[in-house]
Protein backbone atom coordinates (compact mmCIF):
# COMPACT_ATOMS: atom_id res chain seq x y z
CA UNK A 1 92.09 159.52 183.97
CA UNK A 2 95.22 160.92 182.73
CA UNK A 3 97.79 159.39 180.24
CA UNK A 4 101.37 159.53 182.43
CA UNK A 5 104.46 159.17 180.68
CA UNK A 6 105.83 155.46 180.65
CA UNK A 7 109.83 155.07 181.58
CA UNK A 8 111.94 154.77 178.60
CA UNK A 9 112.43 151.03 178.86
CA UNK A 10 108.75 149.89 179.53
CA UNK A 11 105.59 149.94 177.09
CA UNK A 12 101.72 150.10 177.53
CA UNK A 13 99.59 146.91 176.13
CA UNK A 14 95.78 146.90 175.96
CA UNK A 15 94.18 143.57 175.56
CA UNK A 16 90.82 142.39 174.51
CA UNK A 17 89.01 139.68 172.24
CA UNK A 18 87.17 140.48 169.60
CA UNK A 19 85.19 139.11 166.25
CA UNK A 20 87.65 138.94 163.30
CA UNK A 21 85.07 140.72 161.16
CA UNK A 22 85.23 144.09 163.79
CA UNK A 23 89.20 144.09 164.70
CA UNK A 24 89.75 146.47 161.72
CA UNK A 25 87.12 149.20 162.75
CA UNK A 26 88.21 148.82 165.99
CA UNK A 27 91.88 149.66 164.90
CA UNK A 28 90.68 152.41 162.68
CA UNK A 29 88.49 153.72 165.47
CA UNK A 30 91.83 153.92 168.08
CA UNK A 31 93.79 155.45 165.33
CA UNK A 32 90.96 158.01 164.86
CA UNK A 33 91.84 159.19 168.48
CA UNK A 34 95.12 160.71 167.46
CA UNK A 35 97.50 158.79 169.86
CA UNK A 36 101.49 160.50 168.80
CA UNK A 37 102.89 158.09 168.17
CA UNK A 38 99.74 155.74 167.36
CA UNK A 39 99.39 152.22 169.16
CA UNK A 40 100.86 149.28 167.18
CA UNK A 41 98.57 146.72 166.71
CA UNK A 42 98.56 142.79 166.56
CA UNK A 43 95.87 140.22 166.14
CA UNK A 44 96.03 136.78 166.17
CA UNK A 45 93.84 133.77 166.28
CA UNK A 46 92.48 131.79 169.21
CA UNK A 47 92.42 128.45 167.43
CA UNK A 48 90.26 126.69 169.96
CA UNK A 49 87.62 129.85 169.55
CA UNK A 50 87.57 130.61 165.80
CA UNK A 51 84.71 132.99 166.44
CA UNK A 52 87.25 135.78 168.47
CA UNK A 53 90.61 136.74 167.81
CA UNK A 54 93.11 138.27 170.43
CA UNK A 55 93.39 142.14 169.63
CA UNK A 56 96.83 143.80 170.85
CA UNK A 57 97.51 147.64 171.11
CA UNK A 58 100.91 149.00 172.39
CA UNK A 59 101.39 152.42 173.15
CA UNK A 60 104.26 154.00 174.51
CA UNK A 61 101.68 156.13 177.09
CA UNK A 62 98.99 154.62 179.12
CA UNK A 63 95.83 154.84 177.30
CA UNK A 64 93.13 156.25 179.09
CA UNK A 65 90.47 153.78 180.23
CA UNK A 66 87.67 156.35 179.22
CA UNK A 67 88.67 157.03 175.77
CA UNK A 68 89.08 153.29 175.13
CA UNK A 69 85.90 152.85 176.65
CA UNK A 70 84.30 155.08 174.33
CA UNK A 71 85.90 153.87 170.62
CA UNK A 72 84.53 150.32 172.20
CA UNK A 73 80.87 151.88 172.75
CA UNK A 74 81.26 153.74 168.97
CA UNK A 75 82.26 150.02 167.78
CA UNK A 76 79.42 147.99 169.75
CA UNK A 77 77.07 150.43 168.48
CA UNK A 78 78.10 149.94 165.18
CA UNK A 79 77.73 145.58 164.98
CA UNK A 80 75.68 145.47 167.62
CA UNK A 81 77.68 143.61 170.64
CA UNK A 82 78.48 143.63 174.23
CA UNK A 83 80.71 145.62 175.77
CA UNK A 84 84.19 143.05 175.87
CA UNK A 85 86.56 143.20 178.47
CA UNK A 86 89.89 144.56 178.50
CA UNK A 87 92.96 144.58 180.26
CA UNK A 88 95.66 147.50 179.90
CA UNK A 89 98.99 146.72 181.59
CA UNK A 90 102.55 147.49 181.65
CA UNK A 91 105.10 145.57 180.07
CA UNK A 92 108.58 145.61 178.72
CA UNK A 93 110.03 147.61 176.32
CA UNK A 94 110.25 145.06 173.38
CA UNK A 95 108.70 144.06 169.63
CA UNK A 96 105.58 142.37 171.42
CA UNK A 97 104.31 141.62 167.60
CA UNK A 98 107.55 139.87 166.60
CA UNK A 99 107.90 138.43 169.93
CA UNK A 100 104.53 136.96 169.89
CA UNK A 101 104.61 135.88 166.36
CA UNK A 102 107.89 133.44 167.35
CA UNK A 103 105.28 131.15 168.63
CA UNK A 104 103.87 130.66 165.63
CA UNK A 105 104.81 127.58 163.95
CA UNK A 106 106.19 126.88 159.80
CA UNK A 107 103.08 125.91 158.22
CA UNK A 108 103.67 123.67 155.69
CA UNK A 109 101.43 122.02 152.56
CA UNK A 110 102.68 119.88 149.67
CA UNK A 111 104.48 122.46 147.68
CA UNK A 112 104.91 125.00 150.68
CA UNK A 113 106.29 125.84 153.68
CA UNK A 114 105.51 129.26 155.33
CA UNK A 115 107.46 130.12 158.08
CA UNK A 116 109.05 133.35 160.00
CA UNK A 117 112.96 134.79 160.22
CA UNK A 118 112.75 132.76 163.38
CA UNK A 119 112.09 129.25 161.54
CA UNK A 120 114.58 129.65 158.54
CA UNK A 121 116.92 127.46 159.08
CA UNK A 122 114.08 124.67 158.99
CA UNK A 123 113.25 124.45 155.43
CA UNK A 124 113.16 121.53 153.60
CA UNK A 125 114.80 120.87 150.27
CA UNK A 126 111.13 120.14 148.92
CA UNK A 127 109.30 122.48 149.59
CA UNK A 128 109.07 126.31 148.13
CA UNK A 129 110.06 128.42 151.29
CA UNK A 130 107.92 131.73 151.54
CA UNK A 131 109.23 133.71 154.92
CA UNK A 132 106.57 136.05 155.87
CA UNK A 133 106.88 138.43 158.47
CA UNK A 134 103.11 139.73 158.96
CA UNK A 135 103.76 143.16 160.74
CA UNK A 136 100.63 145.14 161.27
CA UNK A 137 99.17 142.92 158.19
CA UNK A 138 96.73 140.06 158.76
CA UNK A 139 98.13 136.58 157.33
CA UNK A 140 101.14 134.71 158.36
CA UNK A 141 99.80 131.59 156.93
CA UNK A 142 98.78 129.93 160.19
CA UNK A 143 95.17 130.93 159.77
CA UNK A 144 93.15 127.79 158.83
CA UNK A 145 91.34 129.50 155.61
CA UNK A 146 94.99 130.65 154.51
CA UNK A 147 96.07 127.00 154.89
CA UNK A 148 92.98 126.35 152.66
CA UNK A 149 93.63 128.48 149.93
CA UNK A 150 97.35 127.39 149.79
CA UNK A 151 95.76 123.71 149.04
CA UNK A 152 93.23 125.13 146.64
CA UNK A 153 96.26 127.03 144.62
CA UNK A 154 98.37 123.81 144.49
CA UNK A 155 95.66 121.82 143.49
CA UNK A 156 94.69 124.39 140.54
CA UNK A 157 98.58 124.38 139.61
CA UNK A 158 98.15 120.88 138.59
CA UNK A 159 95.85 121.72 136.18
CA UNK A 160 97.82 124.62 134.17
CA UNK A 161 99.23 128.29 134.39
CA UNK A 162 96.57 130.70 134.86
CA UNK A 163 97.63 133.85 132.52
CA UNK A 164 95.86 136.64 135.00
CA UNK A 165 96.41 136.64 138.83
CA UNK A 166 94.44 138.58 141.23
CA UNK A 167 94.90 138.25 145.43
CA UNK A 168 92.00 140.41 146.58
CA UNK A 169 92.51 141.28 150.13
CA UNK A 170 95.65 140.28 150.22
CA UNK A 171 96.86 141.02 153.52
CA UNK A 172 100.42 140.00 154.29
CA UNK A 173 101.03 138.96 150.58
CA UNK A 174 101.33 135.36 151.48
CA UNK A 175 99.04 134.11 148.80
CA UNK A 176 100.27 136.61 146.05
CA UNK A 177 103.60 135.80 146.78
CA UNK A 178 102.86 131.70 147.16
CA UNK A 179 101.36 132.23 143.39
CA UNK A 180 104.07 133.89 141.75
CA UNK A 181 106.52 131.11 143.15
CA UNK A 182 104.76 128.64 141.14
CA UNK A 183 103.37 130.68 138.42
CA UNK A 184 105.17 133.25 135.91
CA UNK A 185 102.01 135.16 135.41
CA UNK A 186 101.48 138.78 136.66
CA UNK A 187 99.67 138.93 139.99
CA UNK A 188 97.97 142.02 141.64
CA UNK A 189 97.77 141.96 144.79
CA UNK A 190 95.07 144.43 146.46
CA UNK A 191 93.82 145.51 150.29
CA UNK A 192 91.84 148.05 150.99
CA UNK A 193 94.58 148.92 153.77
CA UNK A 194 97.66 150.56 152.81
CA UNK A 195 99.89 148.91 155.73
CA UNK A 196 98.68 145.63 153.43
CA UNK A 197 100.16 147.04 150.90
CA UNK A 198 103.36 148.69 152.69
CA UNK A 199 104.05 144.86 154.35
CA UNK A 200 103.13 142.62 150.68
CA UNK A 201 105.80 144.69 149.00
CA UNK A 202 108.45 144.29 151.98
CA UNK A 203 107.51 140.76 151.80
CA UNK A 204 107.95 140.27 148.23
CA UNK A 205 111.88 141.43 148.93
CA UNK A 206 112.22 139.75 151.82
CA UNK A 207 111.64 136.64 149.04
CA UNK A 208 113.16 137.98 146.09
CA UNK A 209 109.85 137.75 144.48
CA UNK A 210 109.56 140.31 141.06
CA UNK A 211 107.71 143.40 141.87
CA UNK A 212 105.58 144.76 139.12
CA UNK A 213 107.41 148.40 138.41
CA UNK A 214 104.21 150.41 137.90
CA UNK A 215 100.74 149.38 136.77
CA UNK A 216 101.25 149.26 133.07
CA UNK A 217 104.33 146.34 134.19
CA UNK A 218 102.49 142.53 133.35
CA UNK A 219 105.57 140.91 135.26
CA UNK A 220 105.74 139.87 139.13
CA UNK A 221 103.83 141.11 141.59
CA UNK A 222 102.15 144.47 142.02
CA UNK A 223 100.97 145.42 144.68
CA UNK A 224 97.17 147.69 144.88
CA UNK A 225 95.83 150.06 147.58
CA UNK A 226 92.14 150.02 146.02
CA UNK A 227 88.72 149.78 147.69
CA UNK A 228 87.54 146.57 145.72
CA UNK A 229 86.41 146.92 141.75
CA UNK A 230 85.78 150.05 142.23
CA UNK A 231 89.10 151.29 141.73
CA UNK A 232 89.96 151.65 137.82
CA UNK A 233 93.70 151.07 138.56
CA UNK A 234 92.15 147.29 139.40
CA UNK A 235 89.32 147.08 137.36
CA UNK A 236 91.66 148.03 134.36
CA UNK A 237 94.03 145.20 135.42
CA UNK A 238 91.74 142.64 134.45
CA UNK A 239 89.85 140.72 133.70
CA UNK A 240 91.37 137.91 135.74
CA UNK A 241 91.28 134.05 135.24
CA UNK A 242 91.93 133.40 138.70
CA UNK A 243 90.74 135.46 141.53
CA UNK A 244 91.66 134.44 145.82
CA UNK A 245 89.65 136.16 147.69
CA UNK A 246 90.75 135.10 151.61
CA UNK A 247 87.97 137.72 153.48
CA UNK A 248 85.05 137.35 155.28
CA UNK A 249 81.36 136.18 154.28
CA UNK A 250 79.96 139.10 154.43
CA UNK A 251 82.06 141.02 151.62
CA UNK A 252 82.06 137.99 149.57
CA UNK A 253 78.80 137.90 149.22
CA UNK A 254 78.56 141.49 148.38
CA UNK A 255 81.21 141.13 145.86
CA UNK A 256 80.01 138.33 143.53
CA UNK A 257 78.87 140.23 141.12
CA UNK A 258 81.45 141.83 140.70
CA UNK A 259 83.99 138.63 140.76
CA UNK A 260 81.95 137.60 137.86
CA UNK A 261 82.13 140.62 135.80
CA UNK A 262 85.85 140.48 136.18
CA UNK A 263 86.64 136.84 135.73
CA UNK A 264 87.13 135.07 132.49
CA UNK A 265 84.92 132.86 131.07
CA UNK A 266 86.83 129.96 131.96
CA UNK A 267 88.27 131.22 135.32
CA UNK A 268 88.27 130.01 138.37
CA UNK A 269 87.49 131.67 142.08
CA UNK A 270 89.23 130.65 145.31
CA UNK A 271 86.96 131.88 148.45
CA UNK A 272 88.18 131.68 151.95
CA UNK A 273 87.67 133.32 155.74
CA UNK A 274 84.30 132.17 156.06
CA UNK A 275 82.90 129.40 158.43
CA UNK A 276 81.54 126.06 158.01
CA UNK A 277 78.26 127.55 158.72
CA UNK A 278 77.79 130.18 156.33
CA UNK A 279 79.11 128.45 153.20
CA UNK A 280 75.61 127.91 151.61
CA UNK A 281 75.10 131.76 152.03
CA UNK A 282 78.02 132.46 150.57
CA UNK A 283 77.68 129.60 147.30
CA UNK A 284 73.78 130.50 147.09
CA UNK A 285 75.35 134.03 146.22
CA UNK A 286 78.05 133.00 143.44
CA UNK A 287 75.09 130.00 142.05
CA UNK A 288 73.16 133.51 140.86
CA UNK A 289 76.11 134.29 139.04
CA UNK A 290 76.77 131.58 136.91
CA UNK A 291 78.98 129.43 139.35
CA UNK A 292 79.24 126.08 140.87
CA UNK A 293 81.51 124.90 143.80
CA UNK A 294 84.40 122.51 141.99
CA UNK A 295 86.58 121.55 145.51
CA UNK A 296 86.22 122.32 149.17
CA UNK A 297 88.84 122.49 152.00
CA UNK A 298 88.26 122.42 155.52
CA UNK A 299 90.41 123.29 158.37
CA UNK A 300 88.14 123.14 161.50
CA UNK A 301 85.52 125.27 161.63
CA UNK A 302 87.09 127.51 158.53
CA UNK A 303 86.46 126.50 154.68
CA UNK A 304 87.81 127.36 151.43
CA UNK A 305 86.44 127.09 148.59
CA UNK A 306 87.14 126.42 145.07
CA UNK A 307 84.48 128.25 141.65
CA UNK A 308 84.23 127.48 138.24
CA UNK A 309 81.32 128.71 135.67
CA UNK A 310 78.83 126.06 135.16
């Protein structure tokens, strides 16, 4: 099949569902096909399904059915799954990921309220008012384990400053960003992907939140490109008496030794984006450590959960 030119005012979108834990190899994989200009991509929960997330590619040419056909093969191959269904269709010309994030409604907690450019006239005079537009970036606080981890910060702010801030994974930004509004303490924030990074920083101005100005800067937020502890520009920025970790089971579990050699003695972890079911997988790993679960939150079928050293 051949790729013909879309009109000027009209767009291509390619639509499929997916596990939450395989939309960012799938994204890497359709990059990896060399698209000019490459897709734009969007994901976003289906709240009565927590298992699969909507996945959202718009090109500006009609991707070929083969070629998406294979990078889904490459990625079944890889986790082991069935070959999804997908739709490709044409649709306006318009910014489908702001468009479809205007649906989204202001989450708010007892210190917060997270909303988009859409929603700001809606604050209330009690709350602190983070406006995060999520971009390419996972997190605009709707997620139920983001929700969670917003509890599990407030809850920790009642019970002093922690001195040494890290958001691992940080996605959007929304958690660094919701710590340094209540804390004066430098924060890192770090994802592996460097559009996490890019969006975090635009999100910090957006909020007039304190960037850090270069790694050796212990003010405000800076924000990481670094594949986990193994980076030395992290490592070296601890070790960290808090650590939020919103991610998946999987790498949580992989990490905990790690967590531990870079936490304080007296520190505390916040765990999130794993399900109900796999939270004694995930605590069985971090009780081998040295840890015991001080607070859970659950939203649904999504926990978060709250460390300290025994």
């Amino acid at each position: 099949m051949t790729d013909p030119a879309t009109t000027p005012d009209s767009t291509w979108k390619l639509t499929l569902e997916l596990p939450l834990e395989v939309t960012s190899a799938f994204e890497e994989l359709l990059y990896a096909q060399g698209d000019d200009p490459i897709p734009t991509i969007a994901t976003f929960e289906i709240p009565e399904r927590p298992e699969v997330w909507t996945f959202e590619a718009y090109y500006v040419n009609r991707p070929a059915e083969d070629r998406v056909r294979q990078a889904l093969g490459f990625l079944c191959d890889m986790y082991q799954l069935d070959m999804p269904a997908f739709v490709i269709e044409e649709v306006e010309q318009r910014d489908w990921v702001a468009e479809s994030q205007k649906i989204l409604k202001p989450v708010k907690t007892n210190r917060f309220f997270i909303h988009g450019s859409h929603d700001a006239d809606k604050v209330p005079a009690d709350r602190i008012a983070l406006q995060i537009e999520a971009g390419q970036a996972f997190g605009t606080g709707q997620h139920g384990t983001t929700h969670g981890c917003l509890r599990a910060i407030e809850d920790i702010a009642e019970q002093g400053q922690p001195h040494n801030i890290l958001d691992l994974g940080t996605g959007s930004g929304v958690l660094a960003l919701a710590m340094a509004k209540i804390w004066d303490s430098p924060v890192t924030a770090s994802d592996i992907d460097p559009i996490a990074t890019e969006t975090t920083i635009e999100n910090a101005e957006i909020n007039h939140v304190k960037l850090a100005a270069s790694a050796e800067d212990k003010t405000g937020v800076f924000a990481l490109t670094a594949d986990g502890f193994d980076d030395p520009e992290l490592a070296g920025r601890g070790p960290f008496d808090l650590i939020v970790a919103n991610i998946l089971a999987g790498p949580l579990i992989e990490l905990a030794p790690e967590m531990a050699r870079h936490l304080t003695a007296d520190g505390r972890l916040v765990l999130s984006g794993l399900l109900d079911h796999q939270q004694e997988r995930v605590l069985d790993a971090y009780r081998a450590q040295g840890f015991s679960l001080e607070k859970e939150y659950a939203l649904g079928e999504w926990r978060a959960l709250t460390l300290k050293r025994v």
